[in-house]
C-alpha atoms as a PDB file:
ATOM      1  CA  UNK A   1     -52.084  23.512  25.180  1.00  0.00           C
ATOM      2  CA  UNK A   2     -50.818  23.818  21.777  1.00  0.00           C
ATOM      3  CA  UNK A   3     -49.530  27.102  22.439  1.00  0.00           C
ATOM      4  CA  UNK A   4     -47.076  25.484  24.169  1.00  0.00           C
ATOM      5  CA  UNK A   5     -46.215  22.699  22.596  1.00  0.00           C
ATOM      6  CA  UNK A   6     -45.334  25.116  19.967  1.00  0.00           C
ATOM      7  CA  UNK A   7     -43.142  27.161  22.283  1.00  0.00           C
ATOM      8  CA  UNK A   8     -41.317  24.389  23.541  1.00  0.00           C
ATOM      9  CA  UNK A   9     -40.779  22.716  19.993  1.00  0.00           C
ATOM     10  CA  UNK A  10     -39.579  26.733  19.094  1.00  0.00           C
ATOM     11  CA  UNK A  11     -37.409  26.572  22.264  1.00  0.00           C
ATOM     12  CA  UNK A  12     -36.177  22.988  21.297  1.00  0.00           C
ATOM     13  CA  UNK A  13     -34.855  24.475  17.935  1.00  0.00           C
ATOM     14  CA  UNK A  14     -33.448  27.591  19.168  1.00  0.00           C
ATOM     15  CA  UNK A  15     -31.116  25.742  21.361  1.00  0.00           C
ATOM     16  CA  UNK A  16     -30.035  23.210  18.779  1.00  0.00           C
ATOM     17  CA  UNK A  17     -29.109  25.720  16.369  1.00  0.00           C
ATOM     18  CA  UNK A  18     -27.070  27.722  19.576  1.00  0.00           C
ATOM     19  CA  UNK A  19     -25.606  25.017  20.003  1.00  0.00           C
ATOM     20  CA  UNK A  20     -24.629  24.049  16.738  1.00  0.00           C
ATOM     21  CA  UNK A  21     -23.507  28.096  16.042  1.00  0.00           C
ATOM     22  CA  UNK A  22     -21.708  28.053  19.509  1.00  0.00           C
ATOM     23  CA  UNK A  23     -19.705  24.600  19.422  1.00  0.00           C
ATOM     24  CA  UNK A  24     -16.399  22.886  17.602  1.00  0.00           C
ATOM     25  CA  UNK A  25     -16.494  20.552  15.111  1.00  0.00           C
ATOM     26  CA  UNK A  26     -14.247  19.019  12.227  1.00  0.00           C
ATOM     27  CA  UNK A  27     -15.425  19.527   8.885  1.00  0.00           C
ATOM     28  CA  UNK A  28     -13.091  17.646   6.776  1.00  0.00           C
ATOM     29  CA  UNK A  29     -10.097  15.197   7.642  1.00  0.00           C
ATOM     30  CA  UNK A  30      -7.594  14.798   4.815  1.00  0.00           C
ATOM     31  CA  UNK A  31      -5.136  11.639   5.289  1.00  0.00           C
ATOM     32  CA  UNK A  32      -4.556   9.382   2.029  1.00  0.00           C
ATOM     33  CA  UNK A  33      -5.544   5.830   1.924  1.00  0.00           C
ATOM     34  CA  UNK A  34      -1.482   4.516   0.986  1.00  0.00           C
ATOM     35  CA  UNK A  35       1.419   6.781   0.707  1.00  0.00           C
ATOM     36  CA  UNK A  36       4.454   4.814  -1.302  1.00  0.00           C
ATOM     37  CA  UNK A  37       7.964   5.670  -0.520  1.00  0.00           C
ATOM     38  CA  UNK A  38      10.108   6.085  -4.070  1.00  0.00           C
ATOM     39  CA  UNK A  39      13.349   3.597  -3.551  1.00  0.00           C
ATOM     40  CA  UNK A  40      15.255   6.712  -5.586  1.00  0.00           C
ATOM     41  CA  UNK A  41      14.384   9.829  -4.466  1.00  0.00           C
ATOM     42  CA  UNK A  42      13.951  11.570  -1.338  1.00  0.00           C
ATOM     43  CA  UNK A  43      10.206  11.120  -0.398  1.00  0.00           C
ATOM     44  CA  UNK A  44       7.705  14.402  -0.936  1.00  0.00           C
ATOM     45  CA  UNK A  45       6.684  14.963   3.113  1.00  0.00           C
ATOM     46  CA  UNK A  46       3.375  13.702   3.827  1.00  0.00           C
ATOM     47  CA  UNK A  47       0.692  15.846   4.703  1.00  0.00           C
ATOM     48  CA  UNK A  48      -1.985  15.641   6.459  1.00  0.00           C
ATOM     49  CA  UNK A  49      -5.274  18.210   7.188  1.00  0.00           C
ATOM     50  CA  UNK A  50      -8.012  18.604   9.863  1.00  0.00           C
ATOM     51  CA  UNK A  51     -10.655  21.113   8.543  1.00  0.00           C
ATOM     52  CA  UNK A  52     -12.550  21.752  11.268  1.00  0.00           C
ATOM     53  CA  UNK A  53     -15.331  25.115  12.434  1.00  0.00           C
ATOM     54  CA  UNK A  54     -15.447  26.879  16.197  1.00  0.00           C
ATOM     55  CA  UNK A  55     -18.790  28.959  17.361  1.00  0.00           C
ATOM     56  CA  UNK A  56     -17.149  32.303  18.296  1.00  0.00           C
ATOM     57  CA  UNK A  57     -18.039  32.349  21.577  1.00  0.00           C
ATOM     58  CA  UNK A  58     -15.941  28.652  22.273  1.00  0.00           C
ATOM     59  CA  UNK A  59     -12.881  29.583  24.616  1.00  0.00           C
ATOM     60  CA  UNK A  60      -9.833  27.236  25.390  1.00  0.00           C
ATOM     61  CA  UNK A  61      -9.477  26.155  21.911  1.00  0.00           C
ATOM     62  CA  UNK A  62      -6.915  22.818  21.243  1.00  0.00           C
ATOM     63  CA  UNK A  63      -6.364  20.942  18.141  1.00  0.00           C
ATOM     64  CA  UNK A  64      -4.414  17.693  18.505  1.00  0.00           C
ATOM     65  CA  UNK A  65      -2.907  14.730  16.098  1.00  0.00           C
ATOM     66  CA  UNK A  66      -2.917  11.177  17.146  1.00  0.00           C
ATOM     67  CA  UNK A  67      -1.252   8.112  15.532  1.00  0.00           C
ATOM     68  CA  UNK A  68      -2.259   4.934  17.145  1.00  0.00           C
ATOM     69  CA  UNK A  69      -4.061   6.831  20.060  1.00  0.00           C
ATOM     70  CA  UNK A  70      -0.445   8.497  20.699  1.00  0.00           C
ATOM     71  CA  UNK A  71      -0.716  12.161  20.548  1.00  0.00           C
ATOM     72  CA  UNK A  72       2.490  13.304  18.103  1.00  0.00           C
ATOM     73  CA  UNK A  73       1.216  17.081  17.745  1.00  0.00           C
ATOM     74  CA  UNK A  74      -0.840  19.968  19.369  1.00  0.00           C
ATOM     75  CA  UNK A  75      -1.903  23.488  18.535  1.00  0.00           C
ATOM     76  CA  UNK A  76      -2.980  25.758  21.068  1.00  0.00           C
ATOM     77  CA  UNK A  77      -3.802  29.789  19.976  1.00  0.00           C
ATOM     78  CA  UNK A  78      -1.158  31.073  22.805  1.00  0.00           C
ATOM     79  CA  UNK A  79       1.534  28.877  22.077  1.00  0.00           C
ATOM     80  CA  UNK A  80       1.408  27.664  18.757  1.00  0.00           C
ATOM     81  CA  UNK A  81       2.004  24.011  17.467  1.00  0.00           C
ATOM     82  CA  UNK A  82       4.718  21.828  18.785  1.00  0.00           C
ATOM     83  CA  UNK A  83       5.413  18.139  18.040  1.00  0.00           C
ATOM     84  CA  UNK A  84       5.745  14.873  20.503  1.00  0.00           C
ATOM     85  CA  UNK A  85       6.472  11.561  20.810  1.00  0.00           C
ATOM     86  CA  UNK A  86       8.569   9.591  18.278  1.00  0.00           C
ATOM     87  CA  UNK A  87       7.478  12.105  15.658  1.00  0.00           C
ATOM     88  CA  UNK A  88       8.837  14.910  17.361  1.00  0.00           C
ATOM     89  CA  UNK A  89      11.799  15.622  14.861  1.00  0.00           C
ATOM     90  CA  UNK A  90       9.735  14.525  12.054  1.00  0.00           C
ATOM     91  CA  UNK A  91       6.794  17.184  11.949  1.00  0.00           C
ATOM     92  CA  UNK A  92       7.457  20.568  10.605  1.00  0.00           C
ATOM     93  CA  UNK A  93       5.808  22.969  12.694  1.00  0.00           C
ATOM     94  CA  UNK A  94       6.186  25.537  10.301  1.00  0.00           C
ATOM     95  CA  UNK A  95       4.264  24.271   8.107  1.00  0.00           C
ATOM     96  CA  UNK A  96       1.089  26.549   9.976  1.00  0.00           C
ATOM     97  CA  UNK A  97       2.634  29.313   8.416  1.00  0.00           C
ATOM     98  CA  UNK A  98       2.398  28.453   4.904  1.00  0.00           C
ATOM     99  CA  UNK A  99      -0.736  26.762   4.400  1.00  0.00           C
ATOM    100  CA  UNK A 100      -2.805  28.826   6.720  1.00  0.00           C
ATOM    101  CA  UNK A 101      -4.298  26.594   9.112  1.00  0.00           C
ATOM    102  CA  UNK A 102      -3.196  25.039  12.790  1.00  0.00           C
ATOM    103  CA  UNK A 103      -4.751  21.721  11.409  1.00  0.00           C
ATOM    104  CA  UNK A 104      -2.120  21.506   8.837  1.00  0.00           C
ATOM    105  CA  UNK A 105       0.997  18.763   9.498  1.00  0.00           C
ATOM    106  CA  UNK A 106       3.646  17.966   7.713  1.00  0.00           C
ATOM    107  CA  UNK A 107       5.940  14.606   7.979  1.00  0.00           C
ATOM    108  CA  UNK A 108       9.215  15.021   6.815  1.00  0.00           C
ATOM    109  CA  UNK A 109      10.500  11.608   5.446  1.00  0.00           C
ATOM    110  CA  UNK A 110       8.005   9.328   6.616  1.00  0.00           C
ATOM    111  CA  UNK A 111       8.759   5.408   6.933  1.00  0.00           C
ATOM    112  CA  UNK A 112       7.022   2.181   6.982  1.00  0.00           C
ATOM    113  CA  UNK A 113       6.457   2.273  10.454  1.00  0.00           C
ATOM    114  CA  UNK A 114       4.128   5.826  10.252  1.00  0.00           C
ATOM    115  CA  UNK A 115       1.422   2.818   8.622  1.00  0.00           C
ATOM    116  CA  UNK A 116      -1.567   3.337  11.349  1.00  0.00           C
ATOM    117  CA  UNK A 117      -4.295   5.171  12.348  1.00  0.00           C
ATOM    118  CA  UNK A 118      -4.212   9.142  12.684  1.00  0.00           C
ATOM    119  CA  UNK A 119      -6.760  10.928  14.680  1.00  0.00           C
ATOM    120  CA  UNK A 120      -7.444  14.695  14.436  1.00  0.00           C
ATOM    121  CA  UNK A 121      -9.135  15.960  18.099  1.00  0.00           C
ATOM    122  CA  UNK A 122     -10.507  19.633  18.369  1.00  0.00           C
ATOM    123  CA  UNK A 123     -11.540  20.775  21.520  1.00  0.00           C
ATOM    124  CA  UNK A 124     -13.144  23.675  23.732  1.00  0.00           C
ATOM    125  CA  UNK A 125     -14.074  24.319  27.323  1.00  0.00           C
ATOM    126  CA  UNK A 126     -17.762  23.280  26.384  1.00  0.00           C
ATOM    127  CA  UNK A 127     -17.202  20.597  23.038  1.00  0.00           C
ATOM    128  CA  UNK A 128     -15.308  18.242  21.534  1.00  0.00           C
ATOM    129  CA  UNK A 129     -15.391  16.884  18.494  1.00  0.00           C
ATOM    130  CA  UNK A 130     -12.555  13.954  16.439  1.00  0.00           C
ATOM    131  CA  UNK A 131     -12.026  11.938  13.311  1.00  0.00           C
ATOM    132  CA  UNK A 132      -9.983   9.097  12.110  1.00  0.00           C
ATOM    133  CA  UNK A 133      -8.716   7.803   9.311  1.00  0.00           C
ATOM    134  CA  UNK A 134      -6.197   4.845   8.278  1.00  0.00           C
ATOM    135  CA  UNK A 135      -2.984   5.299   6.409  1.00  0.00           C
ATOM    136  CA  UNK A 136      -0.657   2.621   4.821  1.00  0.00           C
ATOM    137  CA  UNK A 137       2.726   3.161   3.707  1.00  0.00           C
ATOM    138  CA  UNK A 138       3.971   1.745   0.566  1.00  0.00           C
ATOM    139  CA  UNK A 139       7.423   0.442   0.434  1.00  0.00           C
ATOM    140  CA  UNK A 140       8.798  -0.673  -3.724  1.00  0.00           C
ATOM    141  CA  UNK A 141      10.406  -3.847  -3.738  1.00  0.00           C
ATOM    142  CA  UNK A 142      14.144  -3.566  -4.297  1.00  0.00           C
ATOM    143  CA  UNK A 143      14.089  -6.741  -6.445  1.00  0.00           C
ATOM    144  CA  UNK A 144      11.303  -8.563  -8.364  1.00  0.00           C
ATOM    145  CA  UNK A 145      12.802 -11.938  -9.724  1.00  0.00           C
ATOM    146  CA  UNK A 146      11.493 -15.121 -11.830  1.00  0.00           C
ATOM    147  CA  UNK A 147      13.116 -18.156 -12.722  1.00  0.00           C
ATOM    148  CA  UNK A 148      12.210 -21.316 -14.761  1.00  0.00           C
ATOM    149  CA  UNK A 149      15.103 -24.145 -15.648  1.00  0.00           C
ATOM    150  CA  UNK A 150      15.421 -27.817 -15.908  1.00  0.00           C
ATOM    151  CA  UNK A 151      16.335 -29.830 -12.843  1.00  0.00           C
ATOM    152  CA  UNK A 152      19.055 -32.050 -12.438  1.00  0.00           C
ATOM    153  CA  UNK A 153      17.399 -35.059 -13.722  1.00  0.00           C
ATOM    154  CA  UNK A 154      16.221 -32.939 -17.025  1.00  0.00           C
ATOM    155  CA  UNK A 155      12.576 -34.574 -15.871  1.00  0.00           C
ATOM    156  CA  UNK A 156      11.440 -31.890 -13.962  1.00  0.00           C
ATOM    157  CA  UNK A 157      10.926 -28.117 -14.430  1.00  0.00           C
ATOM    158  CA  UNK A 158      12.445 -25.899 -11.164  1.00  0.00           C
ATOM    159  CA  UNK A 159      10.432 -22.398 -11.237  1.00  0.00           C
ATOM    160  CA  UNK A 160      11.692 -19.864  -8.665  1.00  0.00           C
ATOM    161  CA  UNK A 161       9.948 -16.293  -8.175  1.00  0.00           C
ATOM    162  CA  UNK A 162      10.909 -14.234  -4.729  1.00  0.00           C
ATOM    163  CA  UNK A 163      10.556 -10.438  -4.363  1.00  0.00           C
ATOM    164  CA  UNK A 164      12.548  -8.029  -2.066  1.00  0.00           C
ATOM    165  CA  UNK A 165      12.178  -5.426   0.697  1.00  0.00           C
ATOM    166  CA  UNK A 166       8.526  -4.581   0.268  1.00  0.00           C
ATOM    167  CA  UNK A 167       6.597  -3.370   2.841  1.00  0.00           C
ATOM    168  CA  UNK A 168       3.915  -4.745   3.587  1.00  0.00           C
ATOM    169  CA  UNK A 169       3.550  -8.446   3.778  1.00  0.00           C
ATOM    170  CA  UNK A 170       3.294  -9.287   0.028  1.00  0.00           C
ATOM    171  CA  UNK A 171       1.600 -12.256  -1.012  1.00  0.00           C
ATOM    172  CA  UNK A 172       2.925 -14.024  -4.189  1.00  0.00           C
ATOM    173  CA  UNK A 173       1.672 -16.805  -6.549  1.00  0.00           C
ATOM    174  CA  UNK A 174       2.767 -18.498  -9.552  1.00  0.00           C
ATOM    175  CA  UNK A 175       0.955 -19.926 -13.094  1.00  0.00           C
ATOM    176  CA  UNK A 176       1.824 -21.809 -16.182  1.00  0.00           C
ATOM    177  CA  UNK A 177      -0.603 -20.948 -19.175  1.00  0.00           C
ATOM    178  CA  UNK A 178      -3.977 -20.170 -16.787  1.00  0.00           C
ATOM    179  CA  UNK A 179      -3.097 -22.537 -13.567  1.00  0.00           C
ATOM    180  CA  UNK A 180      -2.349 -21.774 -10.484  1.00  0.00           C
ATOM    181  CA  UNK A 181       0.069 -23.668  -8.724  1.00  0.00           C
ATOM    182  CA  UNK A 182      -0.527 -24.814  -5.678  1.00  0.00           C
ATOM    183  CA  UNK A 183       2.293 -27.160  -4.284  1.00  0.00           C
ATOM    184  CA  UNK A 184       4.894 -24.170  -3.732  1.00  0.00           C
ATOM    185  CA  UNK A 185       7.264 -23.987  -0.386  1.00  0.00           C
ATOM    186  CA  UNK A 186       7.483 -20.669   0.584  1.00  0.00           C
ATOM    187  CA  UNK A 187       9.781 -18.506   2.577  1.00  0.00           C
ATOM    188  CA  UNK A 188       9.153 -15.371   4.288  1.00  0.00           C
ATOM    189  CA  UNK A 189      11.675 -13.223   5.706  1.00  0.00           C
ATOM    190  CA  UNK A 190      11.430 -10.105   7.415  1.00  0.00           C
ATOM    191  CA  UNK A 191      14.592  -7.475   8.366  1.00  0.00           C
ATOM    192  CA  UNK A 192      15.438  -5.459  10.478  1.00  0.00           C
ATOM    193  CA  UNK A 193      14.347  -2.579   9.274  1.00  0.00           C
ATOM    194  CA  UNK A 194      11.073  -3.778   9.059  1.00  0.00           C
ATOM    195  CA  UNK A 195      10.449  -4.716   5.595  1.00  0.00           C
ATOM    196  CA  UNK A 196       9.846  -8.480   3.849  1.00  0.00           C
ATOM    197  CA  UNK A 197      11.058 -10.197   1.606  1.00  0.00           C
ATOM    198  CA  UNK A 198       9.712 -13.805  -0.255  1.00  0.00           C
ATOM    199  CA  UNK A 199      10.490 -16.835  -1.697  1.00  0.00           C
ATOM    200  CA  UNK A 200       8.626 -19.112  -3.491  1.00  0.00           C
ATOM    201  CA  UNK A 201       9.445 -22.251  -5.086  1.00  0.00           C
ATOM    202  CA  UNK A 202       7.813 -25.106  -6.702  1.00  0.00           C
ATOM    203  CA  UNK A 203       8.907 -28.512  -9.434  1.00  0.00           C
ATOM    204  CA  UNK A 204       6.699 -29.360 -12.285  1.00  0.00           C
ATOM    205  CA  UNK A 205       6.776 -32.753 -14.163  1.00  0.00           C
ATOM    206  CA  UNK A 206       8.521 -32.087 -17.742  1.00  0.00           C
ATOM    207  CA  UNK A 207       5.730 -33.881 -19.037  1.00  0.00           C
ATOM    208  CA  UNK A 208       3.334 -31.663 -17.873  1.00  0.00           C
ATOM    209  CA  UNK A 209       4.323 -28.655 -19.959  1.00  0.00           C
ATOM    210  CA  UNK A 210       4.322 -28.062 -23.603  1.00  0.00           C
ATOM    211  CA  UNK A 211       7.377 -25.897 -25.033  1.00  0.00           C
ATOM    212  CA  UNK A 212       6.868 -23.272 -25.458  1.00  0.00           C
ATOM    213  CA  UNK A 213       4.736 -22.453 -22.251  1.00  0.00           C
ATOM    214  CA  UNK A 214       4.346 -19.138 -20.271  1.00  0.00           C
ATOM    215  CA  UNK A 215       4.845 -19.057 -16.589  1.00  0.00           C
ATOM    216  CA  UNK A 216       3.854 -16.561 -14.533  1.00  0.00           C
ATOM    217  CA  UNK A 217       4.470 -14.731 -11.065  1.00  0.00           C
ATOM    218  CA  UNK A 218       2.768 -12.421  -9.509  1.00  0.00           C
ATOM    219  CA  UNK A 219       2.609 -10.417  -5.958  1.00  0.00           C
ATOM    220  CA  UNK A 220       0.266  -8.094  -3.915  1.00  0.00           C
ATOM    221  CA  UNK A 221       1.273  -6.337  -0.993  1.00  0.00           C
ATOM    222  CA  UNK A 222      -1.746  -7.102   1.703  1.00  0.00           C
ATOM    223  CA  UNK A 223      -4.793  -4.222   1.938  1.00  0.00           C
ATOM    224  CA  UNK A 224      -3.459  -2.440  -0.507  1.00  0.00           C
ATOM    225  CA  UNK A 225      -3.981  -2.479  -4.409  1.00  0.00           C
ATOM    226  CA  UNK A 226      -0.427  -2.708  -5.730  1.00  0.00           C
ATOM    227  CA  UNK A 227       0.153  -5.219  -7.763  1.00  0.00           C
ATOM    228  CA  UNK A 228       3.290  -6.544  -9.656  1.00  0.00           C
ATOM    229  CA  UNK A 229       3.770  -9.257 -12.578  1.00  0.00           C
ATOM    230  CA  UNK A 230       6.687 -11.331 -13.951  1.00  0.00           C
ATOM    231  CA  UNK A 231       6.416 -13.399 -17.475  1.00  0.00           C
ATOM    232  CA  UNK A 232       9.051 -15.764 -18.771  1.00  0.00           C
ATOM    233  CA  UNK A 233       8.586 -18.730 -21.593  1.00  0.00           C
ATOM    234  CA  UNK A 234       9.752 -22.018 -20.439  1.00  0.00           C
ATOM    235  CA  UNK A 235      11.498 -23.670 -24.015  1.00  0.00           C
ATOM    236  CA  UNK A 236      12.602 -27.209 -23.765  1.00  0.00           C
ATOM    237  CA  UNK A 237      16.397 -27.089 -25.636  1.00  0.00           C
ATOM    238  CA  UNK A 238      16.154 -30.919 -26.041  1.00  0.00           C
ATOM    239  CA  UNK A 239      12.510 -30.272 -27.658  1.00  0.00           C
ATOM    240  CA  UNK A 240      13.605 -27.565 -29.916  1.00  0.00           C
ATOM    241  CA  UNK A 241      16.544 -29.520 -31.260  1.00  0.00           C
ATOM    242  CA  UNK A 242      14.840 -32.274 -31.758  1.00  0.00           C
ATOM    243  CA  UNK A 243      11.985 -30.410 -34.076  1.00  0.00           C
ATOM    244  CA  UNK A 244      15.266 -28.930 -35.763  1.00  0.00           C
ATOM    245  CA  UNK A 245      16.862 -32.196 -36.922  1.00  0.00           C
ATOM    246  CA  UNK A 246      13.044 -33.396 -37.752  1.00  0.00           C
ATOM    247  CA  UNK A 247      12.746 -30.268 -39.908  1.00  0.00           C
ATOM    248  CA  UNK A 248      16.620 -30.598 -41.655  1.00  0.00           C
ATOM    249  CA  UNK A 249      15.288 -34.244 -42.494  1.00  0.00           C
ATOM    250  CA  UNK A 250      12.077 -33.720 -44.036  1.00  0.00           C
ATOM    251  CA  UNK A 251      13.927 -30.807 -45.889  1.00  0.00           C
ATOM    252  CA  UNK A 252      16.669 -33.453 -47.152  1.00  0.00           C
ATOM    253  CA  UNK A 253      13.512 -36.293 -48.203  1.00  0.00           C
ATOM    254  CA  UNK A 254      11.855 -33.379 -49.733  1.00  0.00           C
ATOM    255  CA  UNK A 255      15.438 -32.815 -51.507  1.00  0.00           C
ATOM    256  CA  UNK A 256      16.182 -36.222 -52.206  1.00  0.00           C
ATOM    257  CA  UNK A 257      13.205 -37.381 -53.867  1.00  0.00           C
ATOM    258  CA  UNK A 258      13.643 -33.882 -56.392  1.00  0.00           C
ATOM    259  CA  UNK A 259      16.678 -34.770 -57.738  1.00  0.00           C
ATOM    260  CA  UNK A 260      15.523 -38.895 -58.175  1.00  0.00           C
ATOM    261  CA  UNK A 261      12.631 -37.593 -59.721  1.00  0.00           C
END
């Protein structure tokens, strides 16, 4: 009896480790978290890798690419790679060549709409085997701007921050000295081409700030990490002046009372 409960647990291994030898799998999937396009020059093409092993006894060999569960790129041994969908004049398919392996693509120019998921899918008559991973385009702002002035009434303190043509949805918010502000009316926008732009704007007492006072905006684009700031100094002109002429008339006392003296 435990003869053969050793035999079978033998037996048990033997074909796990056949089938292991003899199967397809992907060892390694290479896509970057974000991928920023630069506003002023012409973007580096994105590349992305599927590592992957094959038993060499596996027949019918096929290595796909997938964004968003559409397939954009296949390799098969007899016919090489070719590239599909909406991507199709965007992948080089020479790239095989150069780098050495079928799992190898290469975007030319990519845009914010290649954000999404990409899926690398190896296959055989007898396995299968796929990995995914999600990539998120960067797009610069064209313009990051901040304002701070006195309203009409010279009682209140307009602030104005907005950033351009980012991609994606940013998310901005504005301080004086360490608060947050709260009460802002905010406009989104989005373009044609895809990308955002945003507005915020909010009216502070005049009594509320001290001169001089920093104000601050700042924006994130959303799941991502990049991060911009603006900084300005809000200075009351009426408030300076004033502590001018106080200064020009202690000066003068000061002066007066030397020569009396």
């Amino acid at each position: 009896m435990a003869s053969g409960r050793v035999l079978c647990a033998t037996l048990l291994a033997w074909l796990t480790l056949l089938t292991v030898t003899h199967s397809v799998r992907i060892t390694n999937l290479r896509v970057p978290h974000t991928y920023t396009l630069e506003r002023d020059n012409e973007p580096d093409p994105l590349v992305l890798d599927c590592e992957y092993e094959i038993g060499p006894s596996e027949k019918g060999f096929v290595l796909k690419w997938l964004f968003n569960n559409h397939s954009i790129y296949q390799w098969i041994p007899s016919v090489k790679g070719f590239a599909m969908g909406f991507m199709k004049s965007k992948i080089d398919t020479k790239i095989f060549s150069m780098e050495g392996s079928p799992g190898v693509i290469s975007i030319k120019n990519p845009d914010w709409n290649m954000t999404g998921e990409y899926t690398c899918a190896v296959q055989t008559f007898e396995t299968t085997d796929k990995r995914s991973a999600r990539l998120q385009i960067i797009v610069p702002e064209s313009d990051f701007m901040l304002e701070a002035r006195m309203g009409g009434a010279q009682s209140d303190v307009d602030i104005m921050c907005a950033v351009q043509h980012v991609f994606p949805q940013p998310i901005l918010s504005v301080m004086f000295d360490t608060h947050v502000l709260d009460s802002v009316l905010t406009q989104l926008d989005q373009d044609p081409s895809g990308l955002y732009s945003m507005t915020v704007r909010t009216r502070i007492p005049r009594d509320q700030l001290e001169s001089p006072t920093p104000i601050t905006c700042a924006f994130i684009l959303i799941g991502t990490n990049y991060t911009k700031r603006r900084e300005t100094i809000f200075y009351d002109k009426a408030s300076t002046i004033q502590r001018k002429w106080t200064t020009v008339a202690v000066v003068m006392s000061i002066a007066s009372l030397a020569l009396s003296s």
